[in-house]
C-alpha atoms as a PDB file:
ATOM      1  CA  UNK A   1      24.802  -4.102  15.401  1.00  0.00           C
ATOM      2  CA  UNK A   2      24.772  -7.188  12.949  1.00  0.00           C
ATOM      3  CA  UNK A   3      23.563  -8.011   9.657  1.00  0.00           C
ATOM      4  CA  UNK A   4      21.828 -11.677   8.813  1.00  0.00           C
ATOM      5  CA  UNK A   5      20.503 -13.022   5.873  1.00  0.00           C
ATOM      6  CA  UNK A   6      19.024 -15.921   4.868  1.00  0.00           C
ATOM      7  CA  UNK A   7      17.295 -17.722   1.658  1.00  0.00           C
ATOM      8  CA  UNK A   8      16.360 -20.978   2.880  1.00  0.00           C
ATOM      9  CA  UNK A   9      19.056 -22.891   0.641  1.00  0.00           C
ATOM     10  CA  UNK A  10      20.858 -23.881   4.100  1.00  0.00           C
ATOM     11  CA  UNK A  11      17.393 -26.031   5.047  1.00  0.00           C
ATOM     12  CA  UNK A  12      16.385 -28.969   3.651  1.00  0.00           C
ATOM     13  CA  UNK A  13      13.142 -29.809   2.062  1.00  0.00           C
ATOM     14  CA  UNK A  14      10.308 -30.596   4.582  1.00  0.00           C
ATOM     15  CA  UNK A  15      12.361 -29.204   7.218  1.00  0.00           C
ATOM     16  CA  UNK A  16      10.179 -27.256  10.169  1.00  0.00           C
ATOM     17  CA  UNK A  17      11.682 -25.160  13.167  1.00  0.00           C
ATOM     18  CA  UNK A  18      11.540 -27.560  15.671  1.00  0.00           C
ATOM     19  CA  UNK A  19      14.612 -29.152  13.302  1.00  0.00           C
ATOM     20  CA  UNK A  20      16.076 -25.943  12.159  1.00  0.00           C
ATOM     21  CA  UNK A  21      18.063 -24.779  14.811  1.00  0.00           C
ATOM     22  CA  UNK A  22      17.502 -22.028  14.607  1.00  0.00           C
ATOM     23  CA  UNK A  23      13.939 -20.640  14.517  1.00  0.00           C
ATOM     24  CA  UNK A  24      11.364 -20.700  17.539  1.00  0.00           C
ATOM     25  CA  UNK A  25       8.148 -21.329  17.011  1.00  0.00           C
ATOM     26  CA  UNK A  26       6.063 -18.796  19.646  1.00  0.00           C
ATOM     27  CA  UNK A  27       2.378 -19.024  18.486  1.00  0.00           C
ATOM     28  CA  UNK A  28       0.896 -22.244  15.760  1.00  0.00           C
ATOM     29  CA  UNK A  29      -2.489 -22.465  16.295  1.00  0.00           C
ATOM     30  CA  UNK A  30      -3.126 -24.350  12.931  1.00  0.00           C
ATOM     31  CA  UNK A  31      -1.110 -24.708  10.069  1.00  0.00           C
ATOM     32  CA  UNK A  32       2.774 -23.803  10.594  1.00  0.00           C
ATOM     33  CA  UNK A  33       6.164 -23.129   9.274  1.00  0.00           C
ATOM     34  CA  UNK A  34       7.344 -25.675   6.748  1.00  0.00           C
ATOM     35  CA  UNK A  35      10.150 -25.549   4.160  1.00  0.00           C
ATOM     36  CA  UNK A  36       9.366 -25.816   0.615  1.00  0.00           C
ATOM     37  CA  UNK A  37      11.793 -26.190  -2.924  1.00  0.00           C
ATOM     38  CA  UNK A  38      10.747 -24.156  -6.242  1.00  0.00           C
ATOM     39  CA  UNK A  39      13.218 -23.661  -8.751  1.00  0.00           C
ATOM     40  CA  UNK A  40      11.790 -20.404  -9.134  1.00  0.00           C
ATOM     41  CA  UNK A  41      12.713 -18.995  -5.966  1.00  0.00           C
ATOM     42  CA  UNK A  42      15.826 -17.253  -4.360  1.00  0.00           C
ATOM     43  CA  UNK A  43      18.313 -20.482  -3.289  1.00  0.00           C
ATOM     44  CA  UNK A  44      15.460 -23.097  -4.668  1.00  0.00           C
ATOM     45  CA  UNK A  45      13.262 -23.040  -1.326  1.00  0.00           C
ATOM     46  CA  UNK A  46      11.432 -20.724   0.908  1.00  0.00           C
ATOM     47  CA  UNK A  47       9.775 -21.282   4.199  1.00  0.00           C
ATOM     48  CA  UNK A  48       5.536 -21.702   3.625  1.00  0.00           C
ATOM     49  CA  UNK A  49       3.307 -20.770   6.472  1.00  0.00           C
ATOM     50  CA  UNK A  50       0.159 -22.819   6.516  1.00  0.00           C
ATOM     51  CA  UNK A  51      -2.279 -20.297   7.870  1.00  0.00           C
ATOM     52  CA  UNK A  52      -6.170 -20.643   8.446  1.00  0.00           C
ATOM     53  CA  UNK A  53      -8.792 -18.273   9.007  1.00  0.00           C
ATOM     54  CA  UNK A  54      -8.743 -17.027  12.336  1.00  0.00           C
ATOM     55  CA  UNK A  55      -5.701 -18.607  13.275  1.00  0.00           C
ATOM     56  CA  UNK A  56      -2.058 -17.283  14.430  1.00  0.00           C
ATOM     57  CA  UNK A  57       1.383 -18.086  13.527  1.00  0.00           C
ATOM     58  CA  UNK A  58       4.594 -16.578  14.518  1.00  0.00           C
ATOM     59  CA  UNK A  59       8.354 -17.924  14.577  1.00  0.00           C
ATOM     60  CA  UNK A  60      10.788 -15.950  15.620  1.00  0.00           C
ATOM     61  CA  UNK A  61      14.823 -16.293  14.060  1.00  0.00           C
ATOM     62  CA  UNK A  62      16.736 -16.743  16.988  1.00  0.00           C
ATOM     63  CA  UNK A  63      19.401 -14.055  18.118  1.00  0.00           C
ATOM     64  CA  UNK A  64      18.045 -11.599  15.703  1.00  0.00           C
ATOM     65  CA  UNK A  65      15.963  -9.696  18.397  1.00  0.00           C
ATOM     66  CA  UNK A  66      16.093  -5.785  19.975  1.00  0.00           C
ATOM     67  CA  UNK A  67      14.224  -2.582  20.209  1.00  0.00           C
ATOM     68  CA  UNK A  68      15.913  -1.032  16.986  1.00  0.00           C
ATOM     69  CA  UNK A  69      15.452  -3.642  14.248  1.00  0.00           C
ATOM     70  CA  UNK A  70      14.960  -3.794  10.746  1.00  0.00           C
ATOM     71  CA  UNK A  71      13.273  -6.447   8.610  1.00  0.00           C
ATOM     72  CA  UNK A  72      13.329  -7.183   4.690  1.00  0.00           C
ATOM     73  CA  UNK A  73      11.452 -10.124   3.824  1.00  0.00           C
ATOM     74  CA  UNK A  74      10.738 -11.006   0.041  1.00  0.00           C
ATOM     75  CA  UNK A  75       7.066 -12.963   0.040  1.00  0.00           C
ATOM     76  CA  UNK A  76       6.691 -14.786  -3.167  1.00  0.00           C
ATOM     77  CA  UNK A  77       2.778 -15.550  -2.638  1.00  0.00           C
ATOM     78  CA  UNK A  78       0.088 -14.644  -0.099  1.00  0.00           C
ATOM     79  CA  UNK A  79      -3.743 -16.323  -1.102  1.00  0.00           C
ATOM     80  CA  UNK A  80      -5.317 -12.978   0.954  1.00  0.00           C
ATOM     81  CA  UNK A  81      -8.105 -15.650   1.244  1.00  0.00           C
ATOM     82  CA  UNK A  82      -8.525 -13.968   4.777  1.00  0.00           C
ATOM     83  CA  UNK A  83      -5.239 -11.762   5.986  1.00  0.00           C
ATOM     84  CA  UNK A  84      -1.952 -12.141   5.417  1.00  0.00           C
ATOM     85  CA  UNK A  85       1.805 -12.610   6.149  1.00  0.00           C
ATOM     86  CA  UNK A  86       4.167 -10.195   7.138  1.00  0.00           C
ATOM     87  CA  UNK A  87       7.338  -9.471   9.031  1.00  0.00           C
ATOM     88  CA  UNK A  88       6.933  -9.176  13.174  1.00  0.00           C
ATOM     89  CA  UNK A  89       9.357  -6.855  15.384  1.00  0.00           C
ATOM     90  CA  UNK A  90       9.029  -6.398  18.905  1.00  0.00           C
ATOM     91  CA  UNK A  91       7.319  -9.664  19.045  1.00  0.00           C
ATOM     92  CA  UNK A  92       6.994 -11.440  22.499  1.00  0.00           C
ATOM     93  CA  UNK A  93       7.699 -15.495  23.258  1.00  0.00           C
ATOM     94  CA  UNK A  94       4.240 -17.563  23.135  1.00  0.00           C
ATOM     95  CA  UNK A  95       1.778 -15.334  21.776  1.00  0.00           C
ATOM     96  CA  UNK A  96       1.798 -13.167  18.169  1.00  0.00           C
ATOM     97  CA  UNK A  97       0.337 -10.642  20.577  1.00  0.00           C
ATOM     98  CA  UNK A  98       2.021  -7.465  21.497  1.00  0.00           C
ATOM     99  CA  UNK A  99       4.228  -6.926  18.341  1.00  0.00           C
ATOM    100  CA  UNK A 100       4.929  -4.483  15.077  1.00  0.00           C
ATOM    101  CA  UNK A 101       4.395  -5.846  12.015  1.00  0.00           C
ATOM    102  CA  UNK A 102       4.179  -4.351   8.318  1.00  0.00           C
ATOM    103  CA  UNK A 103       1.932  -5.563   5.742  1.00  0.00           C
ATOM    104  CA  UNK A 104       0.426  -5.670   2.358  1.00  0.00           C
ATOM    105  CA  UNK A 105      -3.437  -6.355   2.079  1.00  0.00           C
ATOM    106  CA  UNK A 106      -6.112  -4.875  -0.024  1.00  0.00           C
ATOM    107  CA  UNK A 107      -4.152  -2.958  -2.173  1.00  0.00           C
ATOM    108  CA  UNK A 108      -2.625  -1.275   0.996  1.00  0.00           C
ATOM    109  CA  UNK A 109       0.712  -1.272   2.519  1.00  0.00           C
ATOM    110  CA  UNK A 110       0.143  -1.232   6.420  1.00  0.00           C
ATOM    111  CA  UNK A 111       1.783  -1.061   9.598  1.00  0.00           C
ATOM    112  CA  UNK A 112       0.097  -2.850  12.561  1.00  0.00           C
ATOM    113  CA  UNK A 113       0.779  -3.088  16.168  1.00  0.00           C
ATOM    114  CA  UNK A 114      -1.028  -6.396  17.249  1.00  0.00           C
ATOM    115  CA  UNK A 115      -2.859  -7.382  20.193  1.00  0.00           C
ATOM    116  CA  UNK A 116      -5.630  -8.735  20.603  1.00  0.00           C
ATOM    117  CA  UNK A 117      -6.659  -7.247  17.658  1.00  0.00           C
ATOM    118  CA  UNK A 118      -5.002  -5.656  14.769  1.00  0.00           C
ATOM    119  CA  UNK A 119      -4.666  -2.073  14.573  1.00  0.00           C
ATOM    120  CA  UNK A 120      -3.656  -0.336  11.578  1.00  0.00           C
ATOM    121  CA  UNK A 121      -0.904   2.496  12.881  1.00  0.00           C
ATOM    122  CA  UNK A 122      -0.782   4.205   9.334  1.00  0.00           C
ATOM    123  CA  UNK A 123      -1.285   2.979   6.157  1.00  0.00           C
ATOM    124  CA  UNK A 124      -0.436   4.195   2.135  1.00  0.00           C
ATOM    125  CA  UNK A 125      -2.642   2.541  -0.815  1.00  0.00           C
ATOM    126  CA  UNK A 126      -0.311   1.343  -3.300  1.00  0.00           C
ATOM    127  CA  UNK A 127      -0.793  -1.536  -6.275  1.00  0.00           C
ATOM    128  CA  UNK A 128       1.223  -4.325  -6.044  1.00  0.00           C
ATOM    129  CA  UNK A 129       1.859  -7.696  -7.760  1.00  0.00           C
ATOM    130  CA  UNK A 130       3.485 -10.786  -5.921  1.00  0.00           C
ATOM    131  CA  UNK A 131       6.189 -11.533  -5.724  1.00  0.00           C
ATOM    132  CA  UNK A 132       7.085  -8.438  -3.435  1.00  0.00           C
ATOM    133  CA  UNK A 133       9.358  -7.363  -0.912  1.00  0.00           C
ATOM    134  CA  UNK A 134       8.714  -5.632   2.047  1.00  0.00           C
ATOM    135  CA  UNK A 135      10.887  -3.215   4.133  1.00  0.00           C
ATOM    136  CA  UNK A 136      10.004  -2.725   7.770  1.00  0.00           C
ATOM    137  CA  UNK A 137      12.076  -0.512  10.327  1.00  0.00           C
ATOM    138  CA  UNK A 138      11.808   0.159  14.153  1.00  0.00           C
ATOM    139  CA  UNK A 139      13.889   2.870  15.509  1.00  0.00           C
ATOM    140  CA  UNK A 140      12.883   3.749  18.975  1.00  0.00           C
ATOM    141  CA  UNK A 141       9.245   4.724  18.778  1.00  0.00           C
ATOM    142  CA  UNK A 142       9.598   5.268  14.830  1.00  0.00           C
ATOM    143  CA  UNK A 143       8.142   2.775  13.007  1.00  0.00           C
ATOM    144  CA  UNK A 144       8.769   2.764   8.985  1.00  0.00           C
ATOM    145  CA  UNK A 145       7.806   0.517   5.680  1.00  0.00           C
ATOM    146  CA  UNK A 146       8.215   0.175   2.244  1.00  0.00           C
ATOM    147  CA  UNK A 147       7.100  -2.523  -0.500  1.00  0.00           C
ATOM    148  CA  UNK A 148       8.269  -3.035  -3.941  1.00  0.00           C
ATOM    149  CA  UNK A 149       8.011  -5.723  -6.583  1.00  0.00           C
ATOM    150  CA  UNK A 150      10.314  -8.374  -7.147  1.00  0.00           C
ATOM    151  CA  UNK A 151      12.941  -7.302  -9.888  1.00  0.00           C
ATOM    152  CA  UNK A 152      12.252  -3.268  -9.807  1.00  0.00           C
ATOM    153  CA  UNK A 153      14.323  -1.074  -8.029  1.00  0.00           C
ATOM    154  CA  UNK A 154      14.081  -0.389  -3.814  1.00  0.00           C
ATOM    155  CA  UNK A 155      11.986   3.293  -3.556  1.00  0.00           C
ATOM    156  CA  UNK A 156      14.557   5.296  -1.888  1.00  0.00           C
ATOM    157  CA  UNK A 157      11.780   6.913   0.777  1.00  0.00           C
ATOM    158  CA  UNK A 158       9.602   5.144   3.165  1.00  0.00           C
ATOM    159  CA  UNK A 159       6.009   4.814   1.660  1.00  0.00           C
ATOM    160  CA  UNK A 160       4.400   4.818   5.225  1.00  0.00           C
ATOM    161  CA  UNK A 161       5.842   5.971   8.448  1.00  0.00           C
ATOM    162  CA  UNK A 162       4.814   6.330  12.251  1.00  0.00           C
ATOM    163  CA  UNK A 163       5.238   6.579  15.686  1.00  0.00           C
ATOM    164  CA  UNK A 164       4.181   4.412  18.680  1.00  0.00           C
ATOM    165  CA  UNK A 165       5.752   3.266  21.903  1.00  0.00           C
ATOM    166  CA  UNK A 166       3.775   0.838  23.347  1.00  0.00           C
ATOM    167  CA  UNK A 167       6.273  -1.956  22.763  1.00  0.00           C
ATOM    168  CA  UNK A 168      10.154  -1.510  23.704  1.00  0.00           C
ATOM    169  CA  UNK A 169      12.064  -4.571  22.683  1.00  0.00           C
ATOM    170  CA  UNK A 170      11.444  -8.234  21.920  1.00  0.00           C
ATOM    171  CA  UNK A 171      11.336 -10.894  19.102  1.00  0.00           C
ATOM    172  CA  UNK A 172      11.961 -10.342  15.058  1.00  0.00           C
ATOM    173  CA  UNK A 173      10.635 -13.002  13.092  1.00  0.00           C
ATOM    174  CA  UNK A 174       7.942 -13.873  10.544  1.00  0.00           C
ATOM    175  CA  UNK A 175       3.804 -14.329  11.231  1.00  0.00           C
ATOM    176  CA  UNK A 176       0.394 -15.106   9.832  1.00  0.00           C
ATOM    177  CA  UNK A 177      -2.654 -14.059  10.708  1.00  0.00           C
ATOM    178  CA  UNK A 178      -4.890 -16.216   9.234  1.00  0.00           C
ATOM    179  CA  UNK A 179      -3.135 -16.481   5.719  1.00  0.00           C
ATOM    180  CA  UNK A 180      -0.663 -18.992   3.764  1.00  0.00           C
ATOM    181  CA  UNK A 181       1.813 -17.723   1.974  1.00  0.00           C
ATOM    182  CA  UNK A 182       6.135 -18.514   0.964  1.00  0.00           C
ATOM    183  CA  UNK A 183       8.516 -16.026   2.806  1.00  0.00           C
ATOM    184  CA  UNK A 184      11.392 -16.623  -0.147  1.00  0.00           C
ATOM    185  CA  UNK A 185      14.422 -14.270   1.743  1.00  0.00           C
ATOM    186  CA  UNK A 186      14.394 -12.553   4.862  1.00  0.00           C
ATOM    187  CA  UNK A 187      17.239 -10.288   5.873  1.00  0.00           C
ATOM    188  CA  UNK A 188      17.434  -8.812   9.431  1.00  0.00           C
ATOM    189  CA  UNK A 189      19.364  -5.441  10.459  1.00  0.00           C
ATOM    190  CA  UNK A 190      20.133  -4.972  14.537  1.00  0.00           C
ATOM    191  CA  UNK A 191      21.412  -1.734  16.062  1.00  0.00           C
ATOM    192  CA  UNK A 192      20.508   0.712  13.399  1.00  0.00           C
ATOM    193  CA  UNK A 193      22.226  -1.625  10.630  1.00  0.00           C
ATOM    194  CA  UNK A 194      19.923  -2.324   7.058  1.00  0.00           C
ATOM    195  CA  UNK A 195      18.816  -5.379   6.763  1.00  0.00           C
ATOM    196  CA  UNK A 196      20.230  -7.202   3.485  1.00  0.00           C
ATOM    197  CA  UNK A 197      18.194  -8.558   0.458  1.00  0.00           C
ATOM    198  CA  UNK A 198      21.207  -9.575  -1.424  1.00  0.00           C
ATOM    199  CA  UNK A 199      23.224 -12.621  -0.180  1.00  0.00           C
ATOM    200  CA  UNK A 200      26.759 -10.783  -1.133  1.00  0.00           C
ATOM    201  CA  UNK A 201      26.151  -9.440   2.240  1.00  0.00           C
ATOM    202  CA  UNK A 202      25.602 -12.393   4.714  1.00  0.00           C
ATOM    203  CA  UNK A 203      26.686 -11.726   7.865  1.00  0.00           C
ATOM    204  CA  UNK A 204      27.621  -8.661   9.484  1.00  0.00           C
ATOM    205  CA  UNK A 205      30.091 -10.002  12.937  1.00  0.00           C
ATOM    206  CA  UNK A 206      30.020  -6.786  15.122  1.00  0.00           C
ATOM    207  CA  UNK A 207      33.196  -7.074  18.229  1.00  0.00           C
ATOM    208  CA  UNK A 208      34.858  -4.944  20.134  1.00  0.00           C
ATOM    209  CA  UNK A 209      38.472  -3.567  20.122  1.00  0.00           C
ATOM    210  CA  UNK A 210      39.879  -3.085  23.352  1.00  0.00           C
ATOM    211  CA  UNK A 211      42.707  -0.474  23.832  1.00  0.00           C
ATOM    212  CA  UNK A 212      45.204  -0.907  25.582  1.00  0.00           C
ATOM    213  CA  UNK A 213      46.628   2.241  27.763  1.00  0.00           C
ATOM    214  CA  UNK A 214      50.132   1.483  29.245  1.00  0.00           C
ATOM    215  CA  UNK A 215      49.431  -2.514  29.374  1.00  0.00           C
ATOM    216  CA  UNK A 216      46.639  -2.092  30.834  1.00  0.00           C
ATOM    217  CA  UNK A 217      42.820  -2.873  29.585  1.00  0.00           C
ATOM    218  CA  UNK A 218      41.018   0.124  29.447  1.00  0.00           C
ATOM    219  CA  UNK A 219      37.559  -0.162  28.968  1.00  0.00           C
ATOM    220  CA  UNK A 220      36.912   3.393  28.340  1.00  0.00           C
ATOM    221  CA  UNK A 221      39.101   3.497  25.048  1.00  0.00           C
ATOM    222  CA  UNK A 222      37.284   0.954  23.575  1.00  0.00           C
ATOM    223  CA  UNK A 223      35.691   0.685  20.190  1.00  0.00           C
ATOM    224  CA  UNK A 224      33.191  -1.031  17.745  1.00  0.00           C
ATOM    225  CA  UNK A 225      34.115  -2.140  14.362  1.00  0.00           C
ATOM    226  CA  UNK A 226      32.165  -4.394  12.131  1.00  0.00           C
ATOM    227  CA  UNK A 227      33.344  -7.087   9.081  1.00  0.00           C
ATOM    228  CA  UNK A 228      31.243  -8.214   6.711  1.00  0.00           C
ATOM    229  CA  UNK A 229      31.959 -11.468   5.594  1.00  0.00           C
ATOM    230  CA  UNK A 230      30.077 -13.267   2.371  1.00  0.00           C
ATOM    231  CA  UNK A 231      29.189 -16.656   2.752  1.00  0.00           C
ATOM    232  CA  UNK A 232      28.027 -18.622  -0.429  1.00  0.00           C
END
C-alpha cells in the first residue's frame, strides 16, 4: 500500500514519456502525451494529451499498478469535440483495451470498462464546469467515482458506483479516447490507500518490520507500517 502524487512541476517543458522516466506509453495512435507550462495550473505545468477523433491514447505511471487502486486526477480542460480523457485502472501494456476508466462527458459522470468498445457500467448526470477533479476507485470487483469542481469541497459519497469483474489487475495511468485535454495533478492510492490531491502528502513508503523471536527472523511476526514523507 503506497501513496504517489504528482503535479508535473518535476518535468520540464516539452518533455514526453519516452524522456520522463517514468511513464510508459502503451497505446498513441495519433496525438500523445506532452508536457505543457501555465501559470494557472497546479506546479505551473500539466501533461496535454493530443487526442483525435477515433484515436487512442494511454500511458501508464510506472510502479503505480494492482487490482485495488485508486485514481484522483484533476483535468483542467477537455474540448469534448468527440470523447474525452479520463483516468484508466486495470489497464493492460499495448492496447487501451481491457481497462476501467471513469469519466465526465455530456453532462454525465461515467464509469466505463473498455474494449473494443466503450461500455458505460453505470452512470449519474451531474453539471459540471472545468476545471474538475475526478475520483475513481477499484476495490475487487467494486468499481466507484466521484467528480467535483476545482476549488469546492470533495462530496463525501461516491456519485456513481458498480460492480464488474471482468478485469483483475493491471496498469493505472491516464487515456484518451479521441479527445485533447491537460491532466493538471494526478494522485494514485495502491492497496486500499486514497489517492492524494494535495502535495502535503507525496509519497506514502510502505516496508515491513521484521520481528525478531529469540534472534531469530521470524517471518510470521511480521508487520506493515507506512511513513508519509512530504516532498516539496
Amino acid at each position: 500500500m503506497a501513496q504517489y502524487y504528482t503535479d508535473f512541476s518535476e518535468y520540464d517543458a516539452n518533455d514526453t514519456p519516452s524522456n520522463m522516466g517514468d511513464w510508459t506509453v502503451e497505446i498513441n495512435e495519433e496525438g500523445g502525451f506532452q508536457v505543457v507550462t501555465d501559470a494557472a495550473y497546479e506546479g505551473g505545468t500539466a501533461f496535454h494529451v493530443e487526442g483525435r477523433y477515433g484515436m487512442h491514447e494511454f500511458v501508464s505511471w510506472d510502479g503505480k499498478n494492482g487490482s485495488d487502486v485508486e485514481v484522483a486526477v484533476l483535468i483542467e480542460s477537455q474540448t469534448e469535440n468527440w470523447d474525452s480523457i479520463f483516468p484508466v485502472c486495470r489497464g493492460k501494456a499495448g492496447t487501451l483495451e481491457e481497462s476501467y476508466a471513469a469519466r465526465y462527458f455530456g453532462g454525465s459522470l461515467e464509469i466505463l470498462h473498455i474494449t473494443g468498445n466503450i461500455t458505460v457500467l453505470n452512470s449519474h448526470d451531474i453539471s459540471i464546469s472545468a476545471p474538475f477533479w475526478i475520483r475513481f476507485r477499484v476495490n475487487g470487483s467494486d468499481l466507484s467515482a466521484k467528480i467535483w469542481e476545482k476549488g469546492a469541497s470533495e462530496p463525501d459519497s461516491w456519485h456513481v458506483e458498480t460492480t464488474d469483474s471482468n478485469e483483475s489487475s493491471g496498469l493505472t495511468g491516464l487515456g484518451s479516447w479521441g479527445d485533447k485535454g491537460d491532466y493538471d495533478v494526478v494522485g494514485v492510492g495502491t492497496g486500499g490507500d486514497t489517492a492524494p490531491t494535495d502535495s502535503s502528502v507525496e509519497r506514502a513508503i510502505s516496508f515491513r518490520l521484521s520481528a525478531s523471536v529469540d534472534g531469530n527472523e521470524d517471518s510470521e511476526t511480521s508487520t506493515t507500517d507506512s511513513v508519509t514523507i512530504s516532498v516539496g
